[in-house]
C-alpha atoms as a PDB file:
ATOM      1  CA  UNK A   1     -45.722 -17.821 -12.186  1.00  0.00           C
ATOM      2  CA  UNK A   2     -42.526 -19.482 -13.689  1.00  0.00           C
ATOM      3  CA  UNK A   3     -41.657 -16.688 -16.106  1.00  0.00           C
ATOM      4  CA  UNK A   4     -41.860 -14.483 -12.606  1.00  0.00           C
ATOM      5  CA  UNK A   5     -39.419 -16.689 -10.737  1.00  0.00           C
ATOM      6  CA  UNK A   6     -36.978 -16.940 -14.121  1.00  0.00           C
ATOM      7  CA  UNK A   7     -37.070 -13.004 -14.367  1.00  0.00           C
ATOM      8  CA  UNK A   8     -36.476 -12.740 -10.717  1.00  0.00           C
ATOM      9  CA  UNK A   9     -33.997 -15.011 -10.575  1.00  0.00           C
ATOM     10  CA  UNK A  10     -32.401 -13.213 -13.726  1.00  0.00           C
ATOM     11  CA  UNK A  11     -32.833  -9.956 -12.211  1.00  0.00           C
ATOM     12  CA  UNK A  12     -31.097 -10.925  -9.187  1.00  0.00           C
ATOM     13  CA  UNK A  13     -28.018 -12.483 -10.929  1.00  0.00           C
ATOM     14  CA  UNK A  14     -27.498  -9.293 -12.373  1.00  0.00           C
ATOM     15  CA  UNK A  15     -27.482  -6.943 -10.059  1.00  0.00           C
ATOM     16  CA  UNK A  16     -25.137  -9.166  -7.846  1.00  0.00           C
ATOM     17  CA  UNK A  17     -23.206  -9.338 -10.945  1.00  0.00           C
ATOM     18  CA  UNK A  18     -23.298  -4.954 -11.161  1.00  0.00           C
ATOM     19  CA  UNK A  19     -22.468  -5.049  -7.251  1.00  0.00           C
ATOM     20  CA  UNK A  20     -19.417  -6.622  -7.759  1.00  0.00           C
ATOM     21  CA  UNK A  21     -18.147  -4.882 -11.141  1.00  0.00           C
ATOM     22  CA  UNK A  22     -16.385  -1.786  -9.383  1.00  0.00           C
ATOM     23  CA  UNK A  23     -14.676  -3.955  -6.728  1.00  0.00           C
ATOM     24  CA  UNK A  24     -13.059  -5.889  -9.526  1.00  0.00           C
ATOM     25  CA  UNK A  25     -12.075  -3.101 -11.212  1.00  0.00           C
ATOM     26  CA  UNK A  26     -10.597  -1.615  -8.339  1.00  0.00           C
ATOM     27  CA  UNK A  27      -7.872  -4.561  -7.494  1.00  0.00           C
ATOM     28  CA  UNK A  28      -5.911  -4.709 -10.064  1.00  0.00           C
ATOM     29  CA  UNK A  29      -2.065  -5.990 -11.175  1.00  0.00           C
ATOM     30  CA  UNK A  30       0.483  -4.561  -9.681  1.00  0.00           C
ATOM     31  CA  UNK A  31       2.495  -5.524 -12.604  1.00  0.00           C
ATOM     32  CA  UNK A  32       0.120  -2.423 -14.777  1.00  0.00           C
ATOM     33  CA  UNK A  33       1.639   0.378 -12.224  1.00  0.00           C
ATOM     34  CA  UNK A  34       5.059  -0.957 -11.484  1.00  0.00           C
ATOM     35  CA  UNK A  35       8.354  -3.071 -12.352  1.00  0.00           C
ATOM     36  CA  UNK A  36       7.581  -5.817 -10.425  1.00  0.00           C
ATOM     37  CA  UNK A  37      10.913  -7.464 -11.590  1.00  0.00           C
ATOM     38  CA  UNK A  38      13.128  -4.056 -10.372  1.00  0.00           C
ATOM     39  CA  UNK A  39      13.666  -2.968  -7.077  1.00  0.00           C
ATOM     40  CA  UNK A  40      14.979   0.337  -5.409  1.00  0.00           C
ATOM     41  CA  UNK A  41      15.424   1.846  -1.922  1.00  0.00           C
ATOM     42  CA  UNK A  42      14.318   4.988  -1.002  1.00  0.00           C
ATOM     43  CA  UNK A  43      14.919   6.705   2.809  1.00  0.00           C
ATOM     44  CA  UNK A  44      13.691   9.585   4.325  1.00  0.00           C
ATOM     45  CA  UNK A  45      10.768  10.640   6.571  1.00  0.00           C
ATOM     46  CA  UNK A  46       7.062   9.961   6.922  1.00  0.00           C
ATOM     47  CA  UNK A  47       4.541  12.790   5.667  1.00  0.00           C
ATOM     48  CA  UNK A  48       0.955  10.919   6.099  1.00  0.00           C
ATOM     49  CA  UNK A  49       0.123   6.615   6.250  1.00  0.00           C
ATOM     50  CA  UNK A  50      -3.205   6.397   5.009  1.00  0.00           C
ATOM     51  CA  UNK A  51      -3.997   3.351   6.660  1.00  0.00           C
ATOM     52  CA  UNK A  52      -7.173   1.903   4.301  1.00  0.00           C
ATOM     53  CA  UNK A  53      -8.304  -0.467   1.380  1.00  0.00           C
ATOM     54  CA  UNK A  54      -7.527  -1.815  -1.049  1.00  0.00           C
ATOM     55  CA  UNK A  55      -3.835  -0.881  -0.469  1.00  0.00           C
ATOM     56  CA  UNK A  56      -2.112   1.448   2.588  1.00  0.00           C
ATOM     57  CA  UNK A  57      -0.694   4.211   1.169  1.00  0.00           C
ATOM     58  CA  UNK A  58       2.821   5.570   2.787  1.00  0.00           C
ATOM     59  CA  UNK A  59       3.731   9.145   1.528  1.00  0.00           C
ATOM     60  CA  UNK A  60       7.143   9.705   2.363  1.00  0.00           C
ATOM     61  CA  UNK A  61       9.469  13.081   2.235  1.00  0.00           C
ATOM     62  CA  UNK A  62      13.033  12.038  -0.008  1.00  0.00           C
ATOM     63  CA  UNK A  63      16.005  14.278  -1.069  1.00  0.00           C
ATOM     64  CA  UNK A  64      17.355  13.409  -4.143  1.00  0.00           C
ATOM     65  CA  UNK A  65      20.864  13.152  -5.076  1.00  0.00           C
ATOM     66  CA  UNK A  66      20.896  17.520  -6.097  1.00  0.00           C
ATOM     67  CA  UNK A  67      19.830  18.021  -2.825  1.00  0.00           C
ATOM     68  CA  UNK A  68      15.591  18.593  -4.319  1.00  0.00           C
ATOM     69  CA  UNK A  69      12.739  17.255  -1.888  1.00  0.00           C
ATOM     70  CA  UNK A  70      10.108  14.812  -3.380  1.00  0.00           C
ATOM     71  CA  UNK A  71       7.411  13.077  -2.008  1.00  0.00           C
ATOM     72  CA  UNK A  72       6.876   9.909  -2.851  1.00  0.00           C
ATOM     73  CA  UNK A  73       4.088   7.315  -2.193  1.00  0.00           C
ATOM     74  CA  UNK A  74       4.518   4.047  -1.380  1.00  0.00           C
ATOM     75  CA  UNK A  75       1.785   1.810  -2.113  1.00  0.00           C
ATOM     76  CA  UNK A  76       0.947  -1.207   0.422  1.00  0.00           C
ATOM     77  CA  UNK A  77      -0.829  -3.902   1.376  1.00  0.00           C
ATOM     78  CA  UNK A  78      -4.729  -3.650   2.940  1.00  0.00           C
ATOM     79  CA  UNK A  79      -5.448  -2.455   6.482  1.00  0.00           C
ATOM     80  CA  UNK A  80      -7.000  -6.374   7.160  1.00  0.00           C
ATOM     81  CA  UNK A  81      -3.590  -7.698   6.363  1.00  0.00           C
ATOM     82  CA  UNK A  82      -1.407  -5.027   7.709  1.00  0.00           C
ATOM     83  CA  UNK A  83      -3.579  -5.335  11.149  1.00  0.00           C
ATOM     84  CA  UNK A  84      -2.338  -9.472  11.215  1.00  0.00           C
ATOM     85  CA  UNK A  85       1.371  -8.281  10.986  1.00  0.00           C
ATOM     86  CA  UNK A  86       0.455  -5.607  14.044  1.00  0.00           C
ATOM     87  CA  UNK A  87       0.628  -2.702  11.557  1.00  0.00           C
ATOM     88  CA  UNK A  88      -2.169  -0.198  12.880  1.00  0.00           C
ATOM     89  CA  UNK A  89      -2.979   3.530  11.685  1.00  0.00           C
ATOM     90  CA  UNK A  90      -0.865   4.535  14.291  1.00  0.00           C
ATOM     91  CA  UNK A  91       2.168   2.512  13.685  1.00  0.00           C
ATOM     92  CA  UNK A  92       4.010   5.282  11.691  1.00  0.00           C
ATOM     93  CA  UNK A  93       3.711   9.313  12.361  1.00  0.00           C
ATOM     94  CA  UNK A  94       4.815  12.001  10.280  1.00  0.00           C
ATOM     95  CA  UNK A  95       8.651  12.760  10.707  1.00  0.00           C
ATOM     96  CA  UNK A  96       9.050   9.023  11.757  1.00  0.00           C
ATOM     97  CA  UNK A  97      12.682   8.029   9.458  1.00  0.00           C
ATOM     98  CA  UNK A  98      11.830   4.734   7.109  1.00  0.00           C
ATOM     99  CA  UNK A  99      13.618   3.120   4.453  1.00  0.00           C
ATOM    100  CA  UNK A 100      11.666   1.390   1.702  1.00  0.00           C
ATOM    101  CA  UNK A 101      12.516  -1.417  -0.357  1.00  0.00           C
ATOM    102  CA  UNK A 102      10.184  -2.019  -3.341  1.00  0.00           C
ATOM    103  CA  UNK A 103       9.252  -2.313  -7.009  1.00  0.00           C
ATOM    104  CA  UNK A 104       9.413   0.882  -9.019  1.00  0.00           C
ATOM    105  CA  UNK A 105       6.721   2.736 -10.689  1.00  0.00           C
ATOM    106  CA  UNK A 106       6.564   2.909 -14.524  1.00  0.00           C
ATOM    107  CA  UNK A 107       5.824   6.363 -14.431  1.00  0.00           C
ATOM    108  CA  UNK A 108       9.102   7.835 -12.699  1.00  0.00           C
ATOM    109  CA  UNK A 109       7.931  10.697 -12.952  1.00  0.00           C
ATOM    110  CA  UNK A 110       5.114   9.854 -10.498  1.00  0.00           C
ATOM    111  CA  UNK A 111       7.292   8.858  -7.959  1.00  0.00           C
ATOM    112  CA  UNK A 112       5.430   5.708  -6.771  1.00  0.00           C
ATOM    113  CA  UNK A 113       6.652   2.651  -5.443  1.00  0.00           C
ATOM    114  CA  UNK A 114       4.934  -1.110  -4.115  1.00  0.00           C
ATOM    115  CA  UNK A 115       6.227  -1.545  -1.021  1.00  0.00           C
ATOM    116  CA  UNK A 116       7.983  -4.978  -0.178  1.00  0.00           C
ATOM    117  CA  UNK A 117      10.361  -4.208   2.906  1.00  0.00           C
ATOM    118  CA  UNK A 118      10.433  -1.248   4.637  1.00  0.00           C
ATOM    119  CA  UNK A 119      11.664   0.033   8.085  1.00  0.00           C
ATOM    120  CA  UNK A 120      11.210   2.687  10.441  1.00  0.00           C
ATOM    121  CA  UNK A 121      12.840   4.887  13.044  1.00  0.00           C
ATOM    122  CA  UNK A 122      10.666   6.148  15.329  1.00  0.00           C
ATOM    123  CA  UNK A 123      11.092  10.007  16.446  1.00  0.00           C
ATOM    124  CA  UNK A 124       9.467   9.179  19.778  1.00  0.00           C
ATOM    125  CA  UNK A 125      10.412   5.664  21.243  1.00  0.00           C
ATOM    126  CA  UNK A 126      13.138   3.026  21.652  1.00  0.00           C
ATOM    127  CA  UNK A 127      13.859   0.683  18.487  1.00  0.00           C
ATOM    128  CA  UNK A 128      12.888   0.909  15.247  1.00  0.00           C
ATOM    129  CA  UNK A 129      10.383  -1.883  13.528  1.00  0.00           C
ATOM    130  CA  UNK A 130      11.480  -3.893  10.000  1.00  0.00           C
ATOM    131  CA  UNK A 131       8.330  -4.789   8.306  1.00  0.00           C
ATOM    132  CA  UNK A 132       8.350  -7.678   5.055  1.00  0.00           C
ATOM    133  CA  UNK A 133       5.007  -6.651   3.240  1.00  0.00           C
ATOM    134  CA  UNK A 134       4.211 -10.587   3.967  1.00  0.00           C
ATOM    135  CA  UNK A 135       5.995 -11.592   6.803  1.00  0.00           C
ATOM    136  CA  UNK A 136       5.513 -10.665  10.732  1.00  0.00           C
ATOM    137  CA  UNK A 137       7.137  -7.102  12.156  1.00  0.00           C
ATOM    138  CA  UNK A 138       9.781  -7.644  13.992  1.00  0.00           C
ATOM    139  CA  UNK A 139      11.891  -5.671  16.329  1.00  0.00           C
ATOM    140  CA  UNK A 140      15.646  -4.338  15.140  1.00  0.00           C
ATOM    141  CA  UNK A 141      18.162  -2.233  17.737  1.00  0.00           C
END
């Protein structure tokens, strides 16, 4: 009966351990993906917010200096904490006008960047909202 409980017990450990194996793998650094001690600015307009976990993702339409459209994604924080700064899945639409301030990704070539400040001009709609990945929206003219 003890060797039962032991291997039960054992078996139990284990599989909790298995459970949580992918969800550790999936958070990781930000440090791996960017230059967390860099930051740029892009601007330009909204192509899809996928508004999910682990991280938000903000695609965004940019014109480089030659004049070339690129799309690049801006990765954010989770829908839970985005939600407590009254960031929903509707809060940004395609052809909405946002400026990002973030870290840089180490593959430029990717054209990826962890979103710290951003801000938005709404195409339908007074105002435009200035968001601080860990700080409160709040309302600019």
């Amino acid at each position: 009966m003890r060797r039962t409980v032991t291997n039960t017990v054992i078996g139990l450990v284990a599989a909790t351990c298995a459970a949580f194996v992918p969800v550790a793998y999936a958070h990781h650094s930000f440090s791996l993906d960017y230059f967390e001690e860099r930051s740029t600015t892009i601007e330009g307009s909204v192509e899809e917010f996928l508004y999910r976990n682990p991280h938000a993702i903000l695609k965004v339409r940019v014109t480089d200096a030659q004049g070339t459209a690129l799309s690049y994604a801006a990765e954010w924080a989770g829908a839970g904490r985005l939600g407590r700064l009254g960031i929903t899945a509707e809060t940004l639409k395609p052809g909405d006008i946002v400026r990002i301030v973030g870290a840089p990704g180490r593959i430029e070539s990717e054209n990826r960047i962890h979103l710290k400040q951003s801000s938005a001009r709404p195409t339908a709609g007074p105002g435009a909202m200035a968001v601080a990945a860990g700080d409160s929206p709040t309302d600019v003219a």
